[in-house]
Protein backbone atom coordinates (compact mmCIF):
# COMPACT_ATOMS: atom_id res chain seq x y z
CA UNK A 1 0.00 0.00 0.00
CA UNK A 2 2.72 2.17 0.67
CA UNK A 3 4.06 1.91 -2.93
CA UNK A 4 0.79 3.10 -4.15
CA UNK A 5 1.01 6.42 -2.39
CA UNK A 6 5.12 6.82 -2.98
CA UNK A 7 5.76 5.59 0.15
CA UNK A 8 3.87 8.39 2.41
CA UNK A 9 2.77 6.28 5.27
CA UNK A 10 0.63 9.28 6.70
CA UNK A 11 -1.59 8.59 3.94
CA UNK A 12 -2.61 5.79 5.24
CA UNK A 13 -3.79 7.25 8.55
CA UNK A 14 -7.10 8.05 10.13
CA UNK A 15 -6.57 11.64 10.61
CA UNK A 16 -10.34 12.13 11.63
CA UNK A 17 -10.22 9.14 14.08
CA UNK A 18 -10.20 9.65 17.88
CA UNK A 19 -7.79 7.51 18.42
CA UNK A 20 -5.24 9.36 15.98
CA UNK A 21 -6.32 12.84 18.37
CA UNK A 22 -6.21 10.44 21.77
CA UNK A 23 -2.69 10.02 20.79
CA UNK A 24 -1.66 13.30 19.65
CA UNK A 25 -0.33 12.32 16.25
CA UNK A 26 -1.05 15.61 14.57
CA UNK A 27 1.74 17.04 17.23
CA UNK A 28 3.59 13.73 17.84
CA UNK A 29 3.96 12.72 14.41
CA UNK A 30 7.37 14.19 12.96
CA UNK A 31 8.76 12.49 16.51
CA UNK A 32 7.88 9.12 14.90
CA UNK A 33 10.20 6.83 12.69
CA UNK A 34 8.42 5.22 9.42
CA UNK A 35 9.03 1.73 11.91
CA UNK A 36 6.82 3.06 14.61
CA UNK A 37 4.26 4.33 12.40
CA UNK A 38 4.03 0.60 10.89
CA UNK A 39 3.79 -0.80 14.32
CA UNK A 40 1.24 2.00 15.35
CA UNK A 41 -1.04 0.64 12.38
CA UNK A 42 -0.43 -2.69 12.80
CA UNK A 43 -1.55 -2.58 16.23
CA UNK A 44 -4.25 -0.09 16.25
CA UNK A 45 -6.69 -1.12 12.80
CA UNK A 46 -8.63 2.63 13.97
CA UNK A 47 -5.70 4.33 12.74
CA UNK A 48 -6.13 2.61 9.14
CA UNK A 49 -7.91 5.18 7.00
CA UNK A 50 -10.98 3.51 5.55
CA UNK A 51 -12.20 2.40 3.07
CA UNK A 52 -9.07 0.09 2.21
CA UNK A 53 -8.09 -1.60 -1.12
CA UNK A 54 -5.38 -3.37 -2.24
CA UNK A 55 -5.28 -5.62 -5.61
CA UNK A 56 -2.11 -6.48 -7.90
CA UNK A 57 -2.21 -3.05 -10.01
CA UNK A 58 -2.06 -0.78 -6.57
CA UNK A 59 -4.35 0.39 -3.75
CA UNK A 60 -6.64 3.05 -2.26
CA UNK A 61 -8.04 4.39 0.92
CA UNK A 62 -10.07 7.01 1.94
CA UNK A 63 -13.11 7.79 -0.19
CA UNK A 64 -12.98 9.40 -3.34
CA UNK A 65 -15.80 8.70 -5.56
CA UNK A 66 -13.78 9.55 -8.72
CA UNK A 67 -10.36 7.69 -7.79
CA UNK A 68 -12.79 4.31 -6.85
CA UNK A 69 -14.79 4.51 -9.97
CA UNK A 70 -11.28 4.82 -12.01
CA UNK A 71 -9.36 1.86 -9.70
CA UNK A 72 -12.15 -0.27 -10.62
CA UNK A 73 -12.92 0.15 -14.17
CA UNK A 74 -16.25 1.97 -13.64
């Protein structure tokens, strides 16, 4: 997933989420290695931005009509 957005892993976050403002990331997040970001959403699936796609061409989160209708052919 992180290929498909050139490897910006804070695209893949739940900015919106409470746990993301529980833990401050907005503030905390320049303090955190690409490693601890990985383990962050490994552990905690609320800080996954949703929707979530992944197939053998790339992926998507987040909602965007337009992008979704384009990943999938429609």
């Amino acid at each position: 997933m992180l290929k498909s957005y050139d490897g910006n892993i804070r695209k893949l976050l739940n900015s919106s989420g409470a746990d993301y403002k529980k833990l401050k990331l907005k503030d905390n997040l320049p303090k955190l290695s690409e490693a601890q970001l990985i383990d962050m959403l490994n552990t905690n699936g609320n800080l996954v931005k949703r929707p979530f796609v992944i197939n053998k061409s790339g992926g998507l989160v987040g909602f965007n009509e337009k992008e979704w209708a384009d990943f999938f052919g429609l």
